[in-house]
C-alpha atoms as a PDB file:
ATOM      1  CA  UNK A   1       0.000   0.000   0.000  1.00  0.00           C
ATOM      2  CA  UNK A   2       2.661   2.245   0.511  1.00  0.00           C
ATOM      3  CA  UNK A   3       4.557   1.749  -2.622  1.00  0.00           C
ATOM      4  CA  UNK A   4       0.988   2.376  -4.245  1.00  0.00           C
ATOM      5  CA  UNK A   5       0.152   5.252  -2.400  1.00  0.00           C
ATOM      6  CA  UNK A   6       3.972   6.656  -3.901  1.00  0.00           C
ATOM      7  CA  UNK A   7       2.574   6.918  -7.221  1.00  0.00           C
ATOM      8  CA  UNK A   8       0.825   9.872  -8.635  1.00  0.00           C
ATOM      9  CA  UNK A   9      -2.818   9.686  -7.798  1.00  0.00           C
ATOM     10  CA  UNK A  10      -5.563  10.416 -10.267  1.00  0.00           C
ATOM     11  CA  UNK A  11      -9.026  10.876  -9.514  1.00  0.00           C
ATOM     12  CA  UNK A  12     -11.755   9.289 -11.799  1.00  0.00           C
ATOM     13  CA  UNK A  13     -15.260   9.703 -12.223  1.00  0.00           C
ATOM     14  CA  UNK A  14     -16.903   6.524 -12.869  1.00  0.00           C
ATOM     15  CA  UNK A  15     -20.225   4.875 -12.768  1.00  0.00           C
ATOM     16  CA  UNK A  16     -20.290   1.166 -11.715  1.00  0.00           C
ATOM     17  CA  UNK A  17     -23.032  -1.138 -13.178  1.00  0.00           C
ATOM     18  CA  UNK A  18     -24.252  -4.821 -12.326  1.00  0.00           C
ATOM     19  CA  UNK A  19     -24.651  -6.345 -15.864  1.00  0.00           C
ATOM     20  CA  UNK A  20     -27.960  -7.629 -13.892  1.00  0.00           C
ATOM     21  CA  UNK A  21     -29.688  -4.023 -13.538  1.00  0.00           C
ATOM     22  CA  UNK A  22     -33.349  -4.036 -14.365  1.00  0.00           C
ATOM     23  CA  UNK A  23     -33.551  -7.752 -14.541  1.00  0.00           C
ATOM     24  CA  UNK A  24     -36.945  -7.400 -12.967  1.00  0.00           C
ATOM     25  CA  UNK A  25     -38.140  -6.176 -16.212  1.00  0.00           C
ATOM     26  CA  UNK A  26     -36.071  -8.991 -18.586  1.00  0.00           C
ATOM     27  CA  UNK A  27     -37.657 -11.692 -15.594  1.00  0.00           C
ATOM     28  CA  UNK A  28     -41.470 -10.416 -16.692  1.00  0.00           C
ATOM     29  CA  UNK A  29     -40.925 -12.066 -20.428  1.00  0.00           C
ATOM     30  CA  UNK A  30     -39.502 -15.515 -19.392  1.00  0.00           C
ATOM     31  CA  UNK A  31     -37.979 -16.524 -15.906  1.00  0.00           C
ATOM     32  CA  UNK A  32     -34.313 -15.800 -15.260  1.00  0.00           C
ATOM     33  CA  UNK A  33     -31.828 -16.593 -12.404  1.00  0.00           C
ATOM     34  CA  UNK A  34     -30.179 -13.908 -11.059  1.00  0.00           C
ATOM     35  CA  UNK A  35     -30.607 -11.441  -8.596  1.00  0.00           C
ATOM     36  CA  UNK A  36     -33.934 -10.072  -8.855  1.00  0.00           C
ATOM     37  CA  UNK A  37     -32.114  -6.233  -9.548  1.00  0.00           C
ATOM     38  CA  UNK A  38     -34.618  -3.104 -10.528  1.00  0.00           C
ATOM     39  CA  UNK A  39     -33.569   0.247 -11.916  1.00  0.00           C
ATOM     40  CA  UNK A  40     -30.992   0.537  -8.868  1.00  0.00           C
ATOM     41  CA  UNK A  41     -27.907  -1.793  -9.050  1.00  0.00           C
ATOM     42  CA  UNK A  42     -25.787   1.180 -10.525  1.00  0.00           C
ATOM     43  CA  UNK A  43     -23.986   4.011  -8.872  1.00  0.00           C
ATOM     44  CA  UNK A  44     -21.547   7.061  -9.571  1.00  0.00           C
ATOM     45  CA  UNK A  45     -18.245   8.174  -7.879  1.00  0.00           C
ATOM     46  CA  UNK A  46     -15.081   9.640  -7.496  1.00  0.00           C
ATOM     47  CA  UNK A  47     -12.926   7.394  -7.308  1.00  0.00           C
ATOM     48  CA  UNK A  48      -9.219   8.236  -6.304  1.00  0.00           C
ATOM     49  CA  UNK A  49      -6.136   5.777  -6.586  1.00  0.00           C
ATOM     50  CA  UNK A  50      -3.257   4.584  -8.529  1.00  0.00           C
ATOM     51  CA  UNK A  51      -3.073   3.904 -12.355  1.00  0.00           C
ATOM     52  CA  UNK A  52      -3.143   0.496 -13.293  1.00  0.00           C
ATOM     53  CA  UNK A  53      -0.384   0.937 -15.795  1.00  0.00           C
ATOM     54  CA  UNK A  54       1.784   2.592 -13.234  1.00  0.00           C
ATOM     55  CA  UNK A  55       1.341  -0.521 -11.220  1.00  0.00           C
ATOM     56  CA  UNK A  56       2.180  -2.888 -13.979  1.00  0.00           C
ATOM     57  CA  UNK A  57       5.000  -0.369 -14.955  1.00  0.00           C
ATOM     58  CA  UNK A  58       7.020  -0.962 -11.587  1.00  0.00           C
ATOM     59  CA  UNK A  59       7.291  -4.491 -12.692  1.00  0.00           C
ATOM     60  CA  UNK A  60       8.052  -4.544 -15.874  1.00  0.00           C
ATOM     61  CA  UNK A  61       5.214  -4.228 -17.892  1.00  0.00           C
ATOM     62  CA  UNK A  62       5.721  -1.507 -19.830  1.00  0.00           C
ATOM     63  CA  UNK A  63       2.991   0.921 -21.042  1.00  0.00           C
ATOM     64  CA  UNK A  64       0.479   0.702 -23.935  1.00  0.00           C
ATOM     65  CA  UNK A  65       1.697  -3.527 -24.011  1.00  0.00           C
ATOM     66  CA  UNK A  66      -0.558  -6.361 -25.975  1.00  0.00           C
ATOM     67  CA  UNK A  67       1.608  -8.865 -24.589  1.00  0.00           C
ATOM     68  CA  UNK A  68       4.280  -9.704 -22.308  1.00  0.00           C
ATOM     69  CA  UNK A  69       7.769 -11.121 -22.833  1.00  0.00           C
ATOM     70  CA  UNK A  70       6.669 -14.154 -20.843  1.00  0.00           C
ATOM     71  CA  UNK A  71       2.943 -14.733 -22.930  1.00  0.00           C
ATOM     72  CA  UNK A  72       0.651 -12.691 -20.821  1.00  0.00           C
ATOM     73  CA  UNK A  73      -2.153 -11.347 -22.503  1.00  0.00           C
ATOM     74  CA  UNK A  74      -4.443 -10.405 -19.828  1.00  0.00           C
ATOM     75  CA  UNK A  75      -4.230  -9.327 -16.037  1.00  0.00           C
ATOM     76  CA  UNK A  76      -6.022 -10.999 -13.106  1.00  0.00           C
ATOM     77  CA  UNK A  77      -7.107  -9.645 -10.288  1.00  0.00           C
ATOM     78  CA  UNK A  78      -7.736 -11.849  -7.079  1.00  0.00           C
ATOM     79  CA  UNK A  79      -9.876 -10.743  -3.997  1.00  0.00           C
ATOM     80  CA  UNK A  80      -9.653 -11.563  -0.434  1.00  0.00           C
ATOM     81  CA  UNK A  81     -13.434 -12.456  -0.675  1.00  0.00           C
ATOM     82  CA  UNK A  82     -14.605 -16.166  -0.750  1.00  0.00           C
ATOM     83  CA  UNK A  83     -17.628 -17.290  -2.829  1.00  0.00           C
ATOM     84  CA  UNK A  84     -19.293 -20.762  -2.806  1.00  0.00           C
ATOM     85  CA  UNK A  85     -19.515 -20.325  -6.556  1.00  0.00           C
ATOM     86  CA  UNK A  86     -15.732 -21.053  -6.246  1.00  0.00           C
ATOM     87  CA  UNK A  87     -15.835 -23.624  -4.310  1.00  0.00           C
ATOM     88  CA  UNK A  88     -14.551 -21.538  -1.203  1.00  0.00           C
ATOM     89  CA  UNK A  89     -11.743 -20.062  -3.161  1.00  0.00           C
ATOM     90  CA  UNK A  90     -11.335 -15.952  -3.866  1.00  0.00           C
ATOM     91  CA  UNK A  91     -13.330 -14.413  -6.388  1.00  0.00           C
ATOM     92  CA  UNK A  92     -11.227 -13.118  -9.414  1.00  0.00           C
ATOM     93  CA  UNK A  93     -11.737 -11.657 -12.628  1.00  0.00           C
ATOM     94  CA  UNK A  94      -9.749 -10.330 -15.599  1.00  0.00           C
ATOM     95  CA  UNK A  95      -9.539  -7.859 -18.061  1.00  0.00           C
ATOM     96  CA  UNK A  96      -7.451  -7.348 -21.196  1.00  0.00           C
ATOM     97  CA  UNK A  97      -3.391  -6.013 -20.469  1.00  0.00           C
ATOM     98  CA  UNK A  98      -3.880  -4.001 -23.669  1.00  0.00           C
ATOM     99  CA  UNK A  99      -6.330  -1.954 -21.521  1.00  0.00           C
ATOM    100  CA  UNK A 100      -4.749  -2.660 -18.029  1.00  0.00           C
ATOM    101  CA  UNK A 101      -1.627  -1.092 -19.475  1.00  0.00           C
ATOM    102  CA  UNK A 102      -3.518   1.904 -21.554  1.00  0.00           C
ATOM    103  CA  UNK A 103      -3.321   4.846 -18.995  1.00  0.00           C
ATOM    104  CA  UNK A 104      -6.247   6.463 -21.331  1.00  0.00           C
ATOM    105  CA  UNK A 105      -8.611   3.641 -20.069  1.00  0.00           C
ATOM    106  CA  UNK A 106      -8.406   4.776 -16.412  1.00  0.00           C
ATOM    107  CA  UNK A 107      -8.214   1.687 -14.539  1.00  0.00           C
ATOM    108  CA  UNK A 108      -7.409   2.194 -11.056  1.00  0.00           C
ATOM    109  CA  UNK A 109      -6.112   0.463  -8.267  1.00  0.00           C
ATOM    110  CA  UNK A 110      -8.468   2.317  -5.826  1.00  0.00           C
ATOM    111  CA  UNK A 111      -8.318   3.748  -2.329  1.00  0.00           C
ATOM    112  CA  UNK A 112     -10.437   6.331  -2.164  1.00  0.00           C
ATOM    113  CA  UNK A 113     -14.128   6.982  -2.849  1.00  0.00           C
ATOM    114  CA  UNK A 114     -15.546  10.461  -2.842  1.00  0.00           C
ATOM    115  CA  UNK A 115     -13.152  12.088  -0.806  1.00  0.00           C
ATOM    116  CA  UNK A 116     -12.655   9.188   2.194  1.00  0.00           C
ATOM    117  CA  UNK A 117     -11.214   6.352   2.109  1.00  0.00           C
ATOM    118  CA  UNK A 118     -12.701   3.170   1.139  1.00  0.00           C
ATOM    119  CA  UNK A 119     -14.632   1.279   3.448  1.00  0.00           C
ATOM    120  CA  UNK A 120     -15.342  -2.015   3.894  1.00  0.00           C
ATOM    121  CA  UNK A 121     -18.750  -2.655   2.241  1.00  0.00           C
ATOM    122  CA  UNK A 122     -16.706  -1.168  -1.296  1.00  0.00           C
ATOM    123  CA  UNK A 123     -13.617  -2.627  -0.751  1.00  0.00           C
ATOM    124  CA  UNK A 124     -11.352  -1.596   1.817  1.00  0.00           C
ATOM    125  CA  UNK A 125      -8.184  -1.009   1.632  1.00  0.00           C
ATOM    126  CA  UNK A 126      -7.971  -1.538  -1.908  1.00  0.00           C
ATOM    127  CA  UNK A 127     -10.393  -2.191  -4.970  1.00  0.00           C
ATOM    128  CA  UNK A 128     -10.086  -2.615  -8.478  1.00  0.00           C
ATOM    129  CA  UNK A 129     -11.781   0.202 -10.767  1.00  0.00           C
ATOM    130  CA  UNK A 130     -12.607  -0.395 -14.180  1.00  0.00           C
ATOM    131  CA  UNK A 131     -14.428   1.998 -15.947  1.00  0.00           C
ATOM    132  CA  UNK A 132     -17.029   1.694 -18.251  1.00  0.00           C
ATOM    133  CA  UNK A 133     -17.149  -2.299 -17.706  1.00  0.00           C
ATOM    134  CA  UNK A 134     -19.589  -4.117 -16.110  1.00  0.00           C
ATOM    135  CA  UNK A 135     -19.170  -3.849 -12.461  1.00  0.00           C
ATOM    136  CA  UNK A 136     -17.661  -7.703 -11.913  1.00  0.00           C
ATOM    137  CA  UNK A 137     -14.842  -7.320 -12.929  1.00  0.00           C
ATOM    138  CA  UNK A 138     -14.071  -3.912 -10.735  1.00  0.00           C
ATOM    139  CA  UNK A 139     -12.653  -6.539  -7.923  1.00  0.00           C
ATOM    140  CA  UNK A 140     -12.741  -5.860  -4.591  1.00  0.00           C
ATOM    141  CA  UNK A 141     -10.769  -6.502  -1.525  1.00  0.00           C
ATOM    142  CA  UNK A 142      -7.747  -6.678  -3.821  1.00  0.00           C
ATOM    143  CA  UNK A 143      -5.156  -9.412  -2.536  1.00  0.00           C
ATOM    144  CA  UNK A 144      -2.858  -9.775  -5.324  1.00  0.00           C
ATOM    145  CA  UNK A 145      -2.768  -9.404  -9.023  1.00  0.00           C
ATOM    146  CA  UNK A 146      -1.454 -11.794 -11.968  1.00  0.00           C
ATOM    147  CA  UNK A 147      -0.260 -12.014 -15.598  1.00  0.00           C
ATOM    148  CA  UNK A 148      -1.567 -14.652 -17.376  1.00  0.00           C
ATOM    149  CA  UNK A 149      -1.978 -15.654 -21.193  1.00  0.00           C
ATOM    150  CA  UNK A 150      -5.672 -16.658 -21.151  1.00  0.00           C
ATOM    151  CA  UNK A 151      -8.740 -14.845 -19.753  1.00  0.00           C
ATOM    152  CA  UNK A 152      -9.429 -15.960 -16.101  1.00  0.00           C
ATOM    153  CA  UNK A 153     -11.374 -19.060 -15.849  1.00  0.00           C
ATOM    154  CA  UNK A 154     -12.838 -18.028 -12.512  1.00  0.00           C
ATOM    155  CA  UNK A 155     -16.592 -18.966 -12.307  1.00  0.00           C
ATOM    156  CA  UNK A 156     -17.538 -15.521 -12.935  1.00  0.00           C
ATOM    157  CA  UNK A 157     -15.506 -15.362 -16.164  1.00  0.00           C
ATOM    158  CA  UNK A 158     -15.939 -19.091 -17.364  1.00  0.00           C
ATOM    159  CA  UNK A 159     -19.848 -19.611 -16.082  1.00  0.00           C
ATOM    160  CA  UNK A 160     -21.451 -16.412 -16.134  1.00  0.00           C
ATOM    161  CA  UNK A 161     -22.147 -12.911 -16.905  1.00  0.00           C
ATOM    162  CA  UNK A 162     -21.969 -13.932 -20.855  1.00  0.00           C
ATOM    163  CA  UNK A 163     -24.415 -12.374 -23.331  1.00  0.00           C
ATOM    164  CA  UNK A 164     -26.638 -15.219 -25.259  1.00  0.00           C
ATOM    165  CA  UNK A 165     -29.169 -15.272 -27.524  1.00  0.00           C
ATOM    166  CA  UNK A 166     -32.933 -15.955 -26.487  1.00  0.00           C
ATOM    167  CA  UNK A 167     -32.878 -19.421 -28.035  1.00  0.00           C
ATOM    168  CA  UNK A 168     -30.380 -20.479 -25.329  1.00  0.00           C
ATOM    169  CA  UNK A 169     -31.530 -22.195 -22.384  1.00  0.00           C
ATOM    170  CA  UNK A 170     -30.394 -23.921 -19.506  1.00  0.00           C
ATOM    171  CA  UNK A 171     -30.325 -27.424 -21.797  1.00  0.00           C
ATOM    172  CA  UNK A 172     -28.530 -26.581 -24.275  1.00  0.00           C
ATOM    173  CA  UNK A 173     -26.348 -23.823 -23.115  1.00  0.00           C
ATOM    174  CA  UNK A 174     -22.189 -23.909 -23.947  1.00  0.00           C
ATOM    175  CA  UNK A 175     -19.955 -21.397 -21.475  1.00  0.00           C
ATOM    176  CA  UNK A 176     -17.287 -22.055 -23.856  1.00  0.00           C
ATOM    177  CA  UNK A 177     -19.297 -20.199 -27.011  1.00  0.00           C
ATOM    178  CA  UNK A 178     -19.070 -16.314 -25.984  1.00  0.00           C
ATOM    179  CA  UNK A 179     -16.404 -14.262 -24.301  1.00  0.00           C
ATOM    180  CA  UNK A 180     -16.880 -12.689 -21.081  1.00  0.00           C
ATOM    181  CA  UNK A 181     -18.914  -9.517 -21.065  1.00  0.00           C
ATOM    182  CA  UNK A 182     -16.690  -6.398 -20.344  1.00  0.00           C
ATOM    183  CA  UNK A 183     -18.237  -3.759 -21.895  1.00  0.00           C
ATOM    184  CA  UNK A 184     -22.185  -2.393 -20.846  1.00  0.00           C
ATOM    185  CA  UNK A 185     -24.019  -1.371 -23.690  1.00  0.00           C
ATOM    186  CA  UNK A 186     -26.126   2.231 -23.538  1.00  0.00           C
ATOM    187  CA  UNK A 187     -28.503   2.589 -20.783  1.00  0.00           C
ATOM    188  CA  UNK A 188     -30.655   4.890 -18.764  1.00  0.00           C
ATOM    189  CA  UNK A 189     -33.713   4.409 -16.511  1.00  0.00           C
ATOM    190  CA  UNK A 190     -36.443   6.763 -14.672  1.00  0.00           C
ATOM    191  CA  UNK A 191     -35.801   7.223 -11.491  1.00  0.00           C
ATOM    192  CA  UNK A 192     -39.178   9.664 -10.401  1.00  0.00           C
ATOM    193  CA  UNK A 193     -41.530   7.392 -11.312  1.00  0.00           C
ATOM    194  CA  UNK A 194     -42.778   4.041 -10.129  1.00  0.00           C
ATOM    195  CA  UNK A 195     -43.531   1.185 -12.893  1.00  0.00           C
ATOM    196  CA  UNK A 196     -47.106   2.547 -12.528  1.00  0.00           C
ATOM    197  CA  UNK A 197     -48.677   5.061 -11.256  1.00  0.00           C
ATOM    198  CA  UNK A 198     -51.538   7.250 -10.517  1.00  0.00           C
ATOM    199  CA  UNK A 199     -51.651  10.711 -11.268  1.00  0.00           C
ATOM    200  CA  UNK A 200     -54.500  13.794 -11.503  1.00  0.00           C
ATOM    201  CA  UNK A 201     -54.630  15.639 -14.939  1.00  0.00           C
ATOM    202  CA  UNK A 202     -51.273  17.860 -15.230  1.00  0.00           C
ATOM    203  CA  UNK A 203     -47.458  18.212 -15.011  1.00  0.00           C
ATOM    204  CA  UNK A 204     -44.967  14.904 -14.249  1.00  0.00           C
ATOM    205  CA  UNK A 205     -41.289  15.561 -13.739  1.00  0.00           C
ATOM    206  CA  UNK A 206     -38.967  13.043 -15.382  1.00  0.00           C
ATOM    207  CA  UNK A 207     -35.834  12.038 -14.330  1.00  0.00           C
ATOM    208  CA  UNK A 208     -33.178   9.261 -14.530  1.00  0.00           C
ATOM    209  CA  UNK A 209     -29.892   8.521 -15.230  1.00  0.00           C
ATOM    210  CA  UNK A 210     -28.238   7.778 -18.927  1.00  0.00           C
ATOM    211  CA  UNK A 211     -24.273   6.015 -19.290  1.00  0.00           C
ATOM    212  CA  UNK A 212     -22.857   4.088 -21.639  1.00  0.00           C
ATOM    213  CA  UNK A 213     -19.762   2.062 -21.634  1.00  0.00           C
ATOM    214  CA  UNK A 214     -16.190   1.527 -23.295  1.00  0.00           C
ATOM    215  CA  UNK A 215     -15.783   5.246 -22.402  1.00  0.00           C
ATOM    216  CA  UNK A 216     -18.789   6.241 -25.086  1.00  0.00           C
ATOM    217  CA  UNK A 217     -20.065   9.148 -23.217  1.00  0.00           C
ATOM    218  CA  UNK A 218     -23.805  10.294 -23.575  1.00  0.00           C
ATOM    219  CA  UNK A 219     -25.390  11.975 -26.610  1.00  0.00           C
ATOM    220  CA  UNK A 220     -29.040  12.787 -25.840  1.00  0.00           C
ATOM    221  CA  UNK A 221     -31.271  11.092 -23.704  1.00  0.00           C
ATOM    222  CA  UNK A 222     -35.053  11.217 -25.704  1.00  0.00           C
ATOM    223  CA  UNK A 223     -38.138  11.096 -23.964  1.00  0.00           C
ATOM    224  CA  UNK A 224     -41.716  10.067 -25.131  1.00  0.00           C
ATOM    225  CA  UNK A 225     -45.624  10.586 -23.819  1.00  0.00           C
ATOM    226  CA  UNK A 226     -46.990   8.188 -25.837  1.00  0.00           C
ATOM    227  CA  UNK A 227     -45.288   5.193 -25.494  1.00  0.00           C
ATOM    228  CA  UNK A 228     -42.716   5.889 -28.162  1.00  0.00           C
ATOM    229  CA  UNK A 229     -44.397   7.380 -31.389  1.00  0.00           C
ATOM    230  CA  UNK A 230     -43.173  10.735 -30.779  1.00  0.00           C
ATOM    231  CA  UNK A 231     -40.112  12.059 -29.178  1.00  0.00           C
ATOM    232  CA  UNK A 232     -38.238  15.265 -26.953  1.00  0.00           C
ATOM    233  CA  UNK A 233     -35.126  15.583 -25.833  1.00  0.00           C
ATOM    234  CA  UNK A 234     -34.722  15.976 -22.216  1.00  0.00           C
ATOM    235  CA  UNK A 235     -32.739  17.985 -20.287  1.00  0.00           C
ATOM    236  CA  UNK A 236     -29.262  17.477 -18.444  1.00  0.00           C
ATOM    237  CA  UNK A 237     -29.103  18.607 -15.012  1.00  0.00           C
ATOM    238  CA  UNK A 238     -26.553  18.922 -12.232  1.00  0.00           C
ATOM    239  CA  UNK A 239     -26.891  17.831  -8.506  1.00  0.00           C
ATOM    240  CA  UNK A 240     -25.956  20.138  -6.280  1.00  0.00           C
ATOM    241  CA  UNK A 241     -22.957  19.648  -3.999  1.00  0.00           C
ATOM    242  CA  UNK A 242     -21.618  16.864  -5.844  1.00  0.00           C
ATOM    243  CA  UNK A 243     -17.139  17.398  -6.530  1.00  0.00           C
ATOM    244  CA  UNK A 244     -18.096  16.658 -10.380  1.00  0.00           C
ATOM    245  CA  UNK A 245     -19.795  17.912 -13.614  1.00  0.00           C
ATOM    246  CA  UNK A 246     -21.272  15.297 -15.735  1.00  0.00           C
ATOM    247  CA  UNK A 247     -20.383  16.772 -19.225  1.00  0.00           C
ATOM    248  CA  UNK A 248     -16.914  18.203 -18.049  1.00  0.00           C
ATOM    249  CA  UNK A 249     -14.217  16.900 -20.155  1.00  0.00           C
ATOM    250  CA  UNK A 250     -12.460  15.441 -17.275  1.00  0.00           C
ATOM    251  CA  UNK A 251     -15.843  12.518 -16.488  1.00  0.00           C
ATOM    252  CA  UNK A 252     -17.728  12.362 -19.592  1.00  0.00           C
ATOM    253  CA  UNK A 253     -16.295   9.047 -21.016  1.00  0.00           C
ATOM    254  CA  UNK A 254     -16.941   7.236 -17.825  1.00  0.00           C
ATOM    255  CA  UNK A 255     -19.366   9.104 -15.676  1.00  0.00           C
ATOM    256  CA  UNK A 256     -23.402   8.835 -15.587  1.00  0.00           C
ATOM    257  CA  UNK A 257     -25.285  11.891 -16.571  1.00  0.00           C
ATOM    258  CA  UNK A 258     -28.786  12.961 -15.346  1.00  0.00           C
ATOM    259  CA  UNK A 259     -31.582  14.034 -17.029  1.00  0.00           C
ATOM    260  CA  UNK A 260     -35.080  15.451 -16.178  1.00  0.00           C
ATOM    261  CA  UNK A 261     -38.267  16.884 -18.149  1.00  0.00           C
ATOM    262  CA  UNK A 262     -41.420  18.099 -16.846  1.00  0.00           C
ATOM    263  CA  UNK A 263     -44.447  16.792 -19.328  1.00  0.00           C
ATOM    264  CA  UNK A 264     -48.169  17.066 -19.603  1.00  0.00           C
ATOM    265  CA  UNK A 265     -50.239  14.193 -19.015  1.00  0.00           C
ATOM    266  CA  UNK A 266     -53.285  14.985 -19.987  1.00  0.00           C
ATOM    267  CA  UNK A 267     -54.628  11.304 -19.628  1.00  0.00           C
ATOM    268  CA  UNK A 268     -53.768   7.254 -19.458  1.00  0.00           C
ATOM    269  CA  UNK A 269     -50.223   6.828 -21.392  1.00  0.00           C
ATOM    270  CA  UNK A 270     -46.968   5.303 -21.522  1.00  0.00           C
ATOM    271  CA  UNK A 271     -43.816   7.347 -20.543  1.00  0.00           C
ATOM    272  CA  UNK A 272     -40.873   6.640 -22.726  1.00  0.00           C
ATOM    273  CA  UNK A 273     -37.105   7.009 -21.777  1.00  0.00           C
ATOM    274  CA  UNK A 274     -33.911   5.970 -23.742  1.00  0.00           C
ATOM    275  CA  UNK A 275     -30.926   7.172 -24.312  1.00  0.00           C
ATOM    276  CA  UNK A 276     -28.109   7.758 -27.536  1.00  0.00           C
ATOM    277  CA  UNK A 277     -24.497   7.563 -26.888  1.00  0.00           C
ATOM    278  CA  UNK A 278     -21.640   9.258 -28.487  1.00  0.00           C
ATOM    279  CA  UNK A 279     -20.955   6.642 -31.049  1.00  0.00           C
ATOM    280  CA  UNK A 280     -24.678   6.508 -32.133  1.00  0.00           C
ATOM    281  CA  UNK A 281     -26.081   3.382 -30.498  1.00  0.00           C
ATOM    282  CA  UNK A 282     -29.254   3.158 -29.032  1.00  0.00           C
ATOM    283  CA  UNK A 283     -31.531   1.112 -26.428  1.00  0.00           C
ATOM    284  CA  UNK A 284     -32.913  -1.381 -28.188  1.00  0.00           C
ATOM    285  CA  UNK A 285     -37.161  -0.722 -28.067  1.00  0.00           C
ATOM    286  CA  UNK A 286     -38.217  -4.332 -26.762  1.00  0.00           C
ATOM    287  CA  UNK A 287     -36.571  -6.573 -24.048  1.00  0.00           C
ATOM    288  CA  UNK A 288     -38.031  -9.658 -25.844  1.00  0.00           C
ATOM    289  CA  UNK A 289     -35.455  -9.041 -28.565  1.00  0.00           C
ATOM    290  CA  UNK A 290     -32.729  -9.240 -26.047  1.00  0.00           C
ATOM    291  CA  UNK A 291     -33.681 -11.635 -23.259  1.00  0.00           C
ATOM    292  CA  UNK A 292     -31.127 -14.086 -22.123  1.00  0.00           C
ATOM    293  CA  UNK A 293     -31.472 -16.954 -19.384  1.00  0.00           C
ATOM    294  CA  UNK A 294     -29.099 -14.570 -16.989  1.00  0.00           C
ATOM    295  CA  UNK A 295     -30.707 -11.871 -17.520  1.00  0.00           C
ATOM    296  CA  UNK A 296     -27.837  -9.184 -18.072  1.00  0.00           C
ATOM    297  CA  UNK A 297     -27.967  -6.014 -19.545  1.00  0.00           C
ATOM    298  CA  UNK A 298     -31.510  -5.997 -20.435  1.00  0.00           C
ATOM    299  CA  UNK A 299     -30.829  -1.798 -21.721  1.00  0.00           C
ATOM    300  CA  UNK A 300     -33.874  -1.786 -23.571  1.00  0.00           C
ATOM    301  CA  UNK A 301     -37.131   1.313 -23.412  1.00  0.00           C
ATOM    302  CA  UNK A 302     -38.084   1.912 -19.779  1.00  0.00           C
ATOM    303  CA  UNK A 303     -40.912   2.510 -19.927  1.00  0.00           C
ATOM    304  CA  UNK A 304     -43.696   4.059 -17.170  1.00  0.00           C
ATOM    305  CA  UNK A 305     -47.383   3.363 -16.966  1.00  0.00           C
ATOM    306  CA  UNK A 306     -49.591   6.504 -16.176  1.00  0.00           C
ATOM    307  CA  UNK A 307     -52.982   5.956 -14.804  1.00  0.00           C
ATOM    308  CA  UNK A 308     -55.003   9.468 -14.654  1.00  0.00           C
ATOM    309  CA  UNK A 309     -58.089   9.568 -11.929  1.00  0.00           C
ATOM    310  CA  UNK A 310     -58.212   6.393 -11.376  1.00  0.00           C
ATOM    311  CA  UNK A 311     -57.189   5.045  -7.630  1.00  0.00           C
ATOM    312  CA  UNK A 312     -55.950   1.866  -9.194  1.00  0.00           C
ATOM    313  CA  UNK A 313     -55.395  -0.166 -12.575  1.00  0.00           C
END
């Protein structure tokens, strides 16, 4: 920690992601194991800590590296943390040493959250950060760290958190035919309003979150009143009393942004959000199109039922 704490410290903005948020919603079209997750297994920091590469770079590894002199093509990180899943052994996780190595892909070896120090429930005295990647592999309760020349076959690597089609089920299902999922895809939710609700005649305020991954920062978020045949682009808007700005050039690869709009719902609708990031890509409008027995990263429409003078459905 002290050899760690020697090297310069950066502070990153980040938002960490489950690749199971909103599986409530992907469990409503066919069953799905997993953590039954709603709009809410996501959240935005500062994070403060040590580069990655500067880590890597005290042994040897030099910067900007595909591969190491030895074969490594990847870097594993190992936790203090036990899981059944592994039999009783650590959890662990990997990510590419092409990006472990890139000091433009931010990874940090964390110590600091917001200001204060780590602590315990987010990984005191050290964590694993990786931006704009689904939050398993951001290990915590770092214990050591190794280069190796295959991805890590920890369960969590191997037997889950993989993207597969809807024709895949738990019969016929092959770990070994996708890759791990780094990457999350576009996303945003509302956050104001309940699945359903009930409302008099009037004025609803909208708001939510929008982020995207791979460091593909947020282009619009678009909002609909009538369940998606016509569309406005909401606005961005800044919590007070937060050290950050969303759209500042130093957090908008990796960092949420939030959005609100205030609407008129003049009678029973559907509220539409979703969200467009910097490359172009959008939510996809159905999660039947993208259900998967795990269900991760169901990122499609989220959508909001509005009931007007009625005290219930």
């Amino acid at each position: 920690m002290r050899d760690i704490r020697r090297l310069p410290k950066y502070n990153v903005t980040a938002t960490l992601q489950c690749a199971g948020n909103r599986r409530t919603a992907m469990s409503k079209v066919r069953t799905v194991r997993g953590v039954g997750w709603d709009i809410s297994a996501i959240g935005n920091a500062v994070w403060g800590g040590a580069k990655l590469a500067d880590v890597l770079e005290l042994v040897g590894v030099p910067k900007l590296s595909n591969v190491t002199q030895s074969g490594g093509k990847h870097v594993e990180f190992v936790s203090i943390d036990k899981c059944k899943e592994e039999k009783g052994g650590p959890y662990k996780a990997s990510i590419p040493l092409s990006q472990a190595t890139n000091p433009e892909a931010d990874v940090l070896l964390a110590y600091e959250m917001n200001g204060e120090s780590l602590n315990r429930d987010h990984g005191y005295p050290l964590r694993v950060v990786v931006p704009g990647v689904i939050g398993a592999r951001s290990v915590k309760w770092l214990d050591s760290i190794n280069i190796i020349a295959e991805p890590c076959q920890g369960f969590f690597m191997a037997k889950d958190y993989k993207m597969f089609p809807p024709t895949v089920n738990w019969d016929n299902i092959n770990w070994d035919t996708r890759r791990p999922q780094m990457d999350f895809p576009v996303q945003c939710a509302i956050c104001s309003l309940e699945d359903v609700i009930v409302t008099a005649p009037g004025k609803v305020r909208v708001c939510g979150y929008a982020a995207s991954g791979g460091g593909r920062g947020i282009e619009r978020i678009d909002i609909s009143i009538d369940g998606g045949k016509t569309w406005f682009e909401a606005s961005r808007y800044q919590k007070p009393e937060i050290p950050y700005v969303a759209d500042d050039i130093s957090s908008d690869k990796w960092a949420w942004v939030l959005f609100e709009a205030t609407v008129d719902v003049p009678g029973n609708t559907e509220i539409v959000a979703k969200a467009v990031d910097i490359a172009g890509n959008v939510q996809p409008e159905n999660v039947e199109t993208i259900w998967n027995l795990r269900g991760i990263l169901n990122t499609s429409w989220h959508r909001v039922q509005v009931r007007v003078g009625h005290s219930k459905m």
